[in-house]
C-alpha atoms as a PDB file:
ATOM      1  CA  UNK A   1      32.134  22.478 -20.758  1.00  0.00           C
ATOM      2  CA  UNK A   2      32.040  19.833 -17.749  1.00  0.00           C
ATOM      3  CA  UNK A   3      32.234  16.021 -18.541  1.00  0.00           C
ATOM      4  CA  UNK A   4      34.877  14.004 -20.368  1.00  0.00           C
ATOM      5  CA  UNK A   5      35.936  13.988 -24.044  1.00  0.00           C
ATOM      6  CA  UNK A   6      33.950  12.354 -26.460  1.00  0.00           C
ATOM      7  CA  UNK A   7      30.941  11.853 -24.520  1.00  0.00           C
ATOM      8  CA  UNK A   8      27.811  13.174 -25.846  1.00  0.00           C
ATOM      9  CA  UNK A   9      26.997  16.903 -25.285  1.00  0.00           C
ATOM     10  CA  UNK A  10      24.031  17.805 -23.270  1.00  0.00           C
ATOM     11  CA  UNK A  11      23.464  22.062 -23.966  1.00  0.00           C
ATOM     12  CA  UNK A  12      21.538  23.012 -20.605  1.00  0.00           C
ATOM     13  CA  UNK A  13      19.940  26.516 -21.173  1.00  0.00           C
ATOM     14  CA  UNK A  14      19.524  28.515 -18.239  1.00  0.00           C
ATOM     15  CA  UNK A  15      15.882  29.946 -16.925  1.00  0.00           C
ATOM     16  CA  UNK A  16      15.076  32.953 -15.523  1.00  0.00           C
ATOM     17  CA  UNK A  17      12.486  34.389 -17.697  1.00  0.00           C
ATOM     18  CA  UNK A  18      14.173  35.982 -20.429  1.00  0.00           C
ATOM     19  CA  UNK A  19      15.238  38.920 -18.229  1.00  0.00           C
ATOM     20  CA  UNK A  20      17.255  36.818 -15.609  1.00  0.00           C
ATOM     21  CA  UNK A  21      19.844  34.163 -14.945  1.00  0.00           C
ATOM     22  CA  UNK A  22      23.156  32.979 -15.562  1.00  0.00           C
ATOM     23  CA  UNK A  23      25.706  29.593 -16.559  1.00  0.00           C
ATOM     24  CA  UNK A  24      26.854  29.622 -13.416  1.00  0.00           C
ATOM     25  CA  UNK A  25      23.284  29.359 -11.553  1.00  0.00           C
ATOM     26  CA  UNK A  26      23.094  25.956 -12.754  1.00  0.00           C
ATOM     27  CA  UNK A  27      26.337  24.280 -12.356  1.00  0.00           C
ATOM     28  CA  UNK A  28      24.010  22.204  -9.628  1.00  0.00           C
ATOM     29  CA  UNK A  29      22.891  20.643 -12.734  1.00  0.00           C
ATOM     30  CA  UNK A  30      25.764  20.565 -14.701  1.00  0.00           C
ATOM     31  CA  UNK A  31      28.085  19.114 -12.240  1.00  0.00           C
ATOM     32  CA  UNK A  32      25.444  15.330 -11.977  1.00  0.00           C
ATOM     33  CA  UNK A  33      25.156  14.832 -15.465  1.00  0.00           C
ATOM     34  CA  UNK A  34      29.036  15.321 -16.190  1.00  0.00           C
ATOM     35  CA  UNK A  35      29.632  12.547 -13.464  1.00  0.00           C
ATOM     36  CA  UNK A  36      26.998  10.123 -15.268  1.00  0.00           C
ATOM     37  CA  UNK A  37      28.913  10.762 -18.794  1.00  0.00           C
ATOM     38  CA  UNK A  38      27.767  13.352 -20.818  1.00  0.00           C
ATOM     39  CA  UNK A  39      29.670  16.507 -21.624  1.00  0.00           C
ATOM     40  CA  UNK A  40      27.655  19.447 -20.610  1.00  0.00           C
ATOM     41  CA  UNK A  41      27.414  23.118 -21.163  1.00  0.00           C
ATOM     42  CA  UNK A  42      25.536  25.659 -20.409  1.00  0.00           C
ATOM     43  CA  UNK A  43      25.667  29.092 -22.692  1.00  0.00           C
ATOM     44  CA  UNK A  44      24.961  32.038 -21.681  1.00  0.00           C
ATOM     45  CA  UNK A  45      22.655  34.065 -23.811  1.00  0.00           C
ATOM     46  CA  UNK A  46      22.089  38.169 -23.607  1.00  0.00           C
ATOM     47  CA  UNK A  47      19.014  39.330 -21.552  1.00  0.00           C
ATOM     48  CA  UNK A  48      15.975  41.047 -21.798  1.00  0.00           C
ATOM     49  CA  UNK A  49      15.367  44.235 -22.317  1.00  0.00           C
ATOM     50  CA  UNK A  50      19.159  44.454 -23.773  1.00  0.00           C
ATOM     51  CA  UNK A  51      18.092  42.451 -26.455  1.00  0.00           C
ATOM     52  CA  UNK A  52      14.470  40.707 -27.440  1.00  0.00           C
ATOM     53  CA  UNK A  53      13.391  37.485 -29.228  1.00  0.00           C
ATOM     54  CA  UNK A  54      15.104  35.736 -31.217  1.00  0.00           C
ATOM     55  CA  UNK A  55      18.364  37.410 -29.997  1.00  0.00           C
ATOM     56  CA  UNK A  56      18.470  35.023 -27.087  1.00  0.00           C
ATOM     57  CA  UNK A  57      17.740  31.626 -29.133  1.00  0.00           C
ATOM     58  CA  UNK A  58      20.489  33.038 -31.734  1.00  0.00           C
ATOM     59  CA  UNK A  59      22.937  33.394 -29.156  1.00  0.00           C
ATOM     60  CA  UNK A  60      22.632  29.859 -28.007  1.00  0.00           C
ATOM     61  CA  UNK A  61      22.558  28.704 -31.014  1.00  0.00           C
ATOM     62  CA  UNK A  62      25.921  30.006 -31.804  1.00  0.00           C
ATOM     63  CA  UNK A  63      27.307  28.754 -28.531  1.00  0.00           C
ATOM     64  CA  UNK A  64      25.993  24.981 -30.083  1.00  0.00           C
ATOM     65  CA  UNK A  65      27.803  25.940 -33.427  1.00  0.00           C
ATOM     66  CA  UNK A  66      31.178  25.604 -31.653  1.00  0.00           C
ATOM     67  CA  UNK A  67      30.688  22.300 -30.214  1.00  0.00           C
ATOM     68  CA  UNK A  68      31.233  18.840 -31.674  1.00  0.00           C
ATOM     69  CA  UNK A  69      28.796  15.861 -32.421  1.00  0.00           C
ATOM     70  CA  UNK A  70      25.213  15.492 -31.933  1.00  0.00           C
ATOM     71  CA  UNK A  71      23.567  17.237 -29.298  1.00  0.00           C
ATOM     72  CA  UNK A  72      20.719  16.717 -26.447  1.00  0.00           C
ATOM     73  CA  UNK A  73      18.799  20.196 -26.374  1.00  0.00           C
ATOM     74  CA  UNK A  74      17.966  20.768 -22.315  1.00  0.00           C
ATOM     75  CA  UNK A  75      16.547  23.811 -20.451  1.00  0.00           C
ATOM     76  CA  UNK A  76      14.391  24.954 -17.861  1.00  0.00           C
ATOM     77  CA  UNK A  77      11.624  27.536 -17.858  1.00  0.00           C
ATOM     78  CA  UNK A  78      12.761  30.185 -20.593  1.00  0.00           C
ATOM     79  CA  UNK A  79      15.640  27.976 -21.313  1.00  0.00           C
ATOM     80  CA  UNK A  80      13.355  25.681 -22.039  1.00  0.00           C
ATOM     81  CA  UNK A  81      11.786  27.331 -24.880  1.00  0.00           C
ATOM     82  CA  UNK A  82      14.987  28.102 -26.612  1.00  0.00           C
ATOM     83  CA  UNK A  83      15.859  24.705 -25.951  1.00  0.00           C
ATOM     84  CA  UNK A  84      12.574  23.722 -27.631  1.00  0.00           C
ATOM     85  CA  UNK A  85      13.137  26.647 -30.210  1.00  0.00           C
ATOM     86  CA  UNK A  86      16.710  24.834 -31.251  1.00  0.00           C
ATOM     87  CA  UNK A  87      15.565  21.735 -31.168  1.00  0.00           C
ATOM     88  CA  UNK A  88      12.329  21.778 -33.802  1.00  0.00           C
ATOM     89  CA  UNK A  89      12.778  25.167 -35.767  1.00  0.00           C
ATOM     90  CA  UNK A  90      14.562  24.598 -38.573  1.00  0.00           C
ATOM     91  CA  UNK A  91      15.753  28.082 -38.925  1.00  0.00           C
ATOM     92  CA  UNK A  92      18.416  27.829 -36.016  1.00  0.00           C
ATOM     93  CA  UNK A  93      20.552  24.885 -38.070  1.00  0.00           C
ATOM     94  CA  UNK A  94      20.599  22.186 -35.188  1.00  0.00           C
ATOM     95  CA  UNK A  95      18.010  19.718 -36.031  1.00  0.00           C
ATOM     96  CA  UNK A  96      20.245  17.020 -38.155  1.00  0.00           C
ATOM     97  CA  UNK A  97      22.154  17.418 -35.045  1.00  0.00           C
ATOM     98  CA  UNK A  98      19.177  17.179 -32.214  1.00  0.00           C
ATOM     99  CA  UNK A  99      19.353  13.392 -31.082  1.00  0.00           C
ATOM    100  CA  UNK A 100      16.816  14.952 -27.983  1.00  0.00           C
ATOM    101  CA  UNK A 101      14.976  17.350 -26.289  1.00  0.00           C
ATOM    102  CA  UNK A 102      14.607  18.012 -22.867  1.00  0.00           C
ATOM    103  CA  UNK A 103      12.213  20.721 -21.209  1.00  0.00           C
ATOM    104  CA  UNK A 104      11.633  21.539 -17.731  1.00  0.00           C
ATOM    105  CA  UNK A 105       8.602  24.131 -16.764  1.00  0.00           C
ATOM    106  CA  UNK A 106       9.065  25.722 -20.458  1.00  0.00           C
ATOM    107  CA  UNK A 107       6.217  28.251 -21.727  1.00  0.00           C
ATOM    108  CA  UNK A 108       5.445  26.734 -25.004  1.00  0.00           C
ATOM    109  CA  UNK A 109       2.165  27.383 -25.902  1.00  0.00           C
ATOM    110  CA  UNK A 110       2.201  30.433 -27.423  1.00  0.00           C
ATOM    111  CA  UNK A 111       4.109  32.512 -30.213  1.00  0.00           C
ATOM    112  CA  UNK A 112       7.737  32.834 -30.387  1.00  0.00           C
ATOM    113  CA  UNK A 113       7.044  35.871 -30.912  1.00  0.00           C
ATOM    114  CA  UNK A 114       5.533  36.756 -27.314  1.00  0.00           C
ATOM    115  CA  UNK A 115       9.069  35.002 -26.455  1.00  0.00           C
ATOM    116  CA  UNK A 116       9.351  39.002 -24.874  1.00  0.00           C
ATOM    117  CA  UNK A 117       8.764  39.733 -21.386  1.00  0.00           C
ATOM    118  CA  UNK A 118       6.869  43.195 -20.881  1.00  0.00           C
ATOM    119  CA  UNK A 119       9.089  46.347 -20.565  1.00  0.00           C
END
């Protein structure tokens, strides 16, 4: 978690297609927005083909479950879309505590359910 206490949290959600990518690949971002104010992090979430839709979304959202206050959902590409996913389903738990959304080159029209990358 980057920024200082009691500033809102930003949750940045890594791209890389389901299949790639990492927290630490984005600390470029991270690093900005914690010097403007907010409190950032950026969860990891298990990849493709280890796991498949939702297993990715549910991992972030569990990362979200340990913070405090309201939250601003970011992500790019695939982060993105579980950024998205958090954000408006209802079945994840975060939308009383959504205050934004955020997406950057996210694939969102189509099915969550073709959230999974071919084998």
């Amino acid at each position: 978690l980057y920024g200082r206490e009691g500033a809102p949290v930003l949750v940045f959600v890594h791209g890389g297609g389901w299949t790639a990518g990492a927290p630490g690949d984005y600390a470029f971002v991270a690093r900005p927005l914690a010097a403007l104010g907010w409190r950032v992090a950026v969860p990891g979430y298990r990849l493709h083909p280890a796991v498949s839709f939702p297993t990715f979304v549910d991992d972030v959202a569990r990362a979200c479950a340990t913070l405090d206050g309201p939250l601003v959902l970011m992500g790019h590409s695939a982060g993105a879309f579980i950024a998205a996913a958090l954000a408006y389903d209802p079945r994840w738990g975060l939308r009383a505590r959504t205050r934004g959304f955020i997406g950057l080159a996210g694939p969102y029209d189509f099915q969550a359910r073709e959230a999974n990358p071919p084998a």
